[in-house]
Protein backbone atom coordinates (compact mmCIF):
# COMPACT_ATOMS: atom_id res chain seq x y z
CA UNK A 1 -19.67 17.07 4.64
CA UNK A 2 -20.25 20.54 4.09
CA UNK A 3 -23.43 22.54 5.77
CA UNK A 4 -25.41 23.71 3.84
CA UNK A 5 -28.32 26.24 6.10
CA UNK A 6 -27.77 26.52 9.42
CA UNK A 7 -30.91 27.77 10.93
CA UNK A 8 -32.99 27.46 14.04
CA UNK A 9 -35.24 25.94 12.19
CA UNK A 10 -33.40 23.81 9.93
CA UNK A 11 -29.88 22.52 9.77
CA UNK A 12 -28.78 20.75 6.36
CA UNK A 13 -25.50 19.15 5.87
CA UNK A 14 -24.47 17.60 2.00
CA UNK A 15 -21.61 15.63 0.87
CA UNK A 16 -21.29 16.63 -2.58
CA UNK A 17 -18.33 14.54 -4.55
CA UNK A 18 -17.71 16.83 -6.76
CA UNK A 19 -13.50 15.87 -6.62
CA UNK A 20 -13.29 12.50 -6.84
CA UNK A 21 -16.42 12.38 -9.65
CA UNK A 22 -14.27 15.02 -11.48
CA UNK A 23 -11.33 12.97 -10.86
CA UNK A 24 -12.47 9.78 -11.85
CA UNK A 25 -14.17 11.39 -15.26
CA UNK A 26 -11.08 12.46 -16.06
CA UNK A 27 -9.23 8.80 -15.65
CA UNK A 28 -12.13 7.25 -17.89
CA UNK A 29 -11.14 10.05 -20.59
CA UNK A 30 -7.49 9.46 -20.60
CA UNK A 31 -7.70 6.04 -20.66
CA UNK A 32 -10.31 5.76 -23.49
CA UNK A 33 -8.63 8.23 -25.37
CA UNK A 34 -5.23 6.92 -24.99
CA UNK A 35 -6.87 3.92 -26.05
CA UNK A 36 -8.15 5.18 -28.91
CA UNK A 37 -5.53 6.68 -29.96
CA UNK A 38 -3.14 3.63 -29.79
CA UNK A 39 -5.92 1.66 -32.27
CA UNK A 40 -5.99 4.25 -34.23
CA UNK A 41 -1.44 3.48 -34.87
CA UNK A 42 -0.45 0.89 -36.58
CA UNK A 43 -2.14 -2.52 -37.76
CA UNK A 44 -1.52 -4.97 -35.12
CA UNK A 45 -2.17 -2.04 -32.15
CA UNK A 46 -5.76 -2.14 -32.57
CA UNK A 47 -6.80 -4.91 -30.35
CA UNK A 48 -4.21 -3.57 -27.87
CA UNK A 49 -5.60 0.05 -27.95
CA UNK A 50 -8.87 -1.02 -28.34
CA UNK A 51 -8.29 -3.60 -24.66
CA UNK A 52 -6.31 -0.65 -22.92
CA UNK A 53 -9.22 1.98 -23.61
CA UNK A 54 -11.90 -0.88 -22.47
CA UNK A 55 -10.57 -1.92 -19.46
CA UNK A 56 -9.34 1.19 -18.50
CA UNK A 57 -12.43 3.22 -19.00
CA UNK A 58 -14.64 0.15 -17.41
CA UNK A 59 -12.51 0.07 -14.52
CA UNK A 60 -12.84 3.95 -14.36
CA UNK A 61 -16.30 3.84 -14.73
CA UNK A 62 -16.90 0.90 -11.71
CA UNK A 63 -14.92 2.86 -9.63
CA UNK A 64 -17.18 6.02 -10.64
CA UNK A 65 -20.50 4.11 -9.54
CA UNK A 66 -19.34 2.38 -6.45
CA UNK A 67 -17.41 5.91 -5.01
CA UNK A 68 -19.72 8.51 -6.10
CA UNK A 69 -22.37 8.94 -4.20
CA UNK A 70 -24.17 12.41 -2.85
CA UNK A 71 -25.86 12.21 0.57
CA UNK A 72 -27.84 14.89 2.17
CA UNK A 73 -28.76 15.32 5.38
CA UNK A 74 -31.79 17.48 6.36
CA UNK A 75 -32.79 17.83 10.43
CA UNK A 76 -35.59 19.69 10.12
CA UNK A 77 -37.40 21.02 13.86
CA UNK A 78 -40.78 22.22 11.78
CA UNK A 79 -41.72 18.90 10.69
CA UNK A 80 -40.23 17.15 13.46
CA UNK A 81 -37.77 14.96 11.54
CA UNK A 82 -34.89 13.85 9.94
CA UNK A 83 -34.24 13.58 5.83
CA UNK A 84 -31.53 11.38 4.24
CA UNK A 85 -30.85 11.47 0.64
CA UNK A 86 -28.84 9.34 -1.26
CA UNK A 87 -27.96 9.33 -5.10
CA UNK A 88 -26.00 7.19 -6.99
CA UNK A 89 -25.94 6.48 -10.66
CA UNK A 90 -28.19 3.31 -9.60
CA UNK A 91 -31.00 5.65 -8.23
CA UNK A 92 -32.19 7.30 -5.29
CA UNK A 93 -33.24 6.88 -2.31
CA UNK A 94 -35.35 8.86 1.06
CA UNK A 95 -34.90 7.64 4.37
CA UNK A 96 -37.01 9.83 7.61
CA UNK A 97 -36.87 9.34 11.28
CA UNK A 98 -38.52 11.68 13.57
CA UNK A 99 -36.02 14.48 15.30
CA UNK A 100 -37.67 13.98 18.33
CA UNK A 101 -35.97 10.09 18.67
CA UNK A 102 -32.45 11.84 18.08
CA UNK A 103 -30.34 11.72 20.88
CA UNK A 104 -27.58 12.95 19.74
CA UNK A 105 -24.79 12.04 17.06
CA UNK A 106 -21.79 10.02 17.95
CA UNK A 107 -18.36 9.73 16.24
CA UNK A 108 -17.45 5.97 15.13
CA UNK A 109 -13.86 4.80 14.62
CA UNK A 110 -12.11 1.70 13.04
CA UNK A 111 -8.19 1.68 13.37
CA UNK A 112 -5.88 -0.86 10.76
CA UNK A 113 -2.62 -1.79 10.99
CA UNK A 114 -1.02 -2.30 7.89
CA UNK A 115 2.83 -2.55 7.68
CA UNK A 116 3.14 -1.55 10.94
CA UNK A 117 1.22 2.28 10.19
CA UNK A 118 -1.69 2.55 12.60
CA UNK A 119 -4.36 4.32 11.19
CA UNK A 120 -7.65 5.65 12.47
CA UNK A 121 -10.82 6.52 10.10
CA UNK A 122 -14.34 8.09 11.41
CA UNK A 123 -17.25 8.58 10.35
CA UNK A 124 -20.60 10.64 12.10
CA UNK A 125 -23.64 8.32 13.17
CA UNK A 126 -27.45 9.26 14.36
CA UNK A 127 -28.20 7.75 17.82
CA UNK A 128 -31.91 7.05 17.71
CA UNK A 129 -33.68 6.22 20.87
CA UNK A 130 -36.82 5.47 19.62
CA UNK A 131 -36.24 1.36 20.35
CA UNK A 132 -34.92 1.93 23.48
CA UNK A 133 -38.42 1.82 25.45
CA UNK A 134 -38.13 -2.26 24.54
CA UNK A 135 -36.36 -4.53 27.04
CA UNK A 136 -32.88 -5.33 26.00
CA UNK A 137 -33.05 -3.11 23.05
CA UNK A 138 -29.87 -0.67 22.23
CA UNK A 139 -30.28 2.29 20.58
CA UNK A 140 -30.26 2.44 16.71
CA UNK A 141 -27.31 3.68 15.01
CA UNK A 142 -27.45 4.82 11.40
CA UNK A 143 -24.56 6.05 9.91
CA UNK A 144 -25.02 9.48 7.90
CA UNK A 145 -22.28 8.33 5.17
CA UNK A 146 -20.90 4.65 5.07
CA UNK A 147 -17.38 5.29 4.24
CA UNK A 148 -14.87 6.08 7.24
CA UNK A 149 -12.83 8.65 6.51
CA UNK A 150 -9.49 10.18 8.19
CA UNK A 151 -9.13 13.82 9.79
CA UNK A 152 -11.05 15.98 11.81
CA UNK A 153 -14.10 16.35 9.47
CA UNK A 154 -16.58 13.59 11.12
CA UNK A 155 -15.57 15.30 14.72
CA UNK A 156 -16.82 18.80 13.65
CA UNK A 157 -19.89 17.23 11.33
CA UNK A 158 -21.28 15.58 15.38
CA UNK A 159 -20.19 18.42 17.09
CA UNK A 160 -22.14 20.99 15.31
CA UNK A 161 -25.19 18.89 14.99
CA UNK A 162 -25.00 18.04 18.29
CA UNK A 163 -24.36 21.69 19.26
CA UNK A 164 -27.56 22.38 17.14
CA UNK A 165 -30.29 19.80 18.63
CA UNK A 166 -30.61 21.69 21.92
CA UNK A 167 -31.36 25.01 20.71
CA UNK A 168 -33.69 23.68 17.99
CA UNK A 169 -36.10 22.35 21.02
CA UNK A 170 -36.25 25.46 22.32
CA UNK A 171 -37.62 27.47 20.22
């Protein structure tokens, strides 16, 4: 995730798939058009070409809706509360919590072993205190993307907001 303004005022941070949209556009291309192009040889190729372009561009194009999504994040200290945008190709969606229930924004990790390589994947997460008040209630967590991912990038993403928060109740 990427930030976007960075004021006292206002910090916004997007995540903007622009690669792996691009990336995926291009597989649907290449394999419709190879596809294409093979029903477009010979006689008995055209069921072939016509299967390879079909499965390959559906398969492209599932991937495409289930991996491209654009989430924005917008923690906003003159209205007292958080934005989160999400858009899909199925549609859109607006979910607001006040800033004053924030208490601050942890880092969650899930580690899997597979063929012996252990690898770790994070992702940030809101820590909202506003249930806390209840007996027996934990705080809620909402995740700012749903997908884990590896390297430092979820790290900085919490520290910075987290680094932000205090000075934005100051002012």
């Amino acid at each position: 995730m990427r930030i976007i303004r960075d004021t006292p005022e206002q910090l916004i941070v997007a995540n903007r798939p622009w690669l792996i949209g691009s990336m995926l556009i291009l597989f649907i291309l290449v394999f419709v058009g190879a596809g294409f192009l093979v029903a477009s040889g010979e006689e008995g190729d055209l069921w072939f070409g016509l299967l390879f372009g079909g499965l390959g561009g559906g398969l492209g194009a599932v991937a495409f809706c289930v991996f491209v999504r654009r989430v924005q994040v917008i923690f906003d200290r003159s209205e007292d509360k958080i934005t989160i945008r999400r858009q899909s190709v199925f549609g859109y969606s607006s979910n607001t919590h006040p800033l004053a229930d924030l208490s601050h924004v942890e880092v969650e990790e899930t580690t899997s072993n597979q063929n012996g390589h252990r690898s770790t994947l994070y992702r940030a997460t809101l820590v909202l205190d506003s249930n806390t008040s209840a007996i027996g209630r934990s705080p809620t967590r909402v995740p700012i993307v749903a997908a884990y991912v590896s390297g430092p990038g979820a790290k900085r993403l919490a520290q910075r907001i987290n680094t932000w928060l205090p000075a934005s109740n100051h002012i």
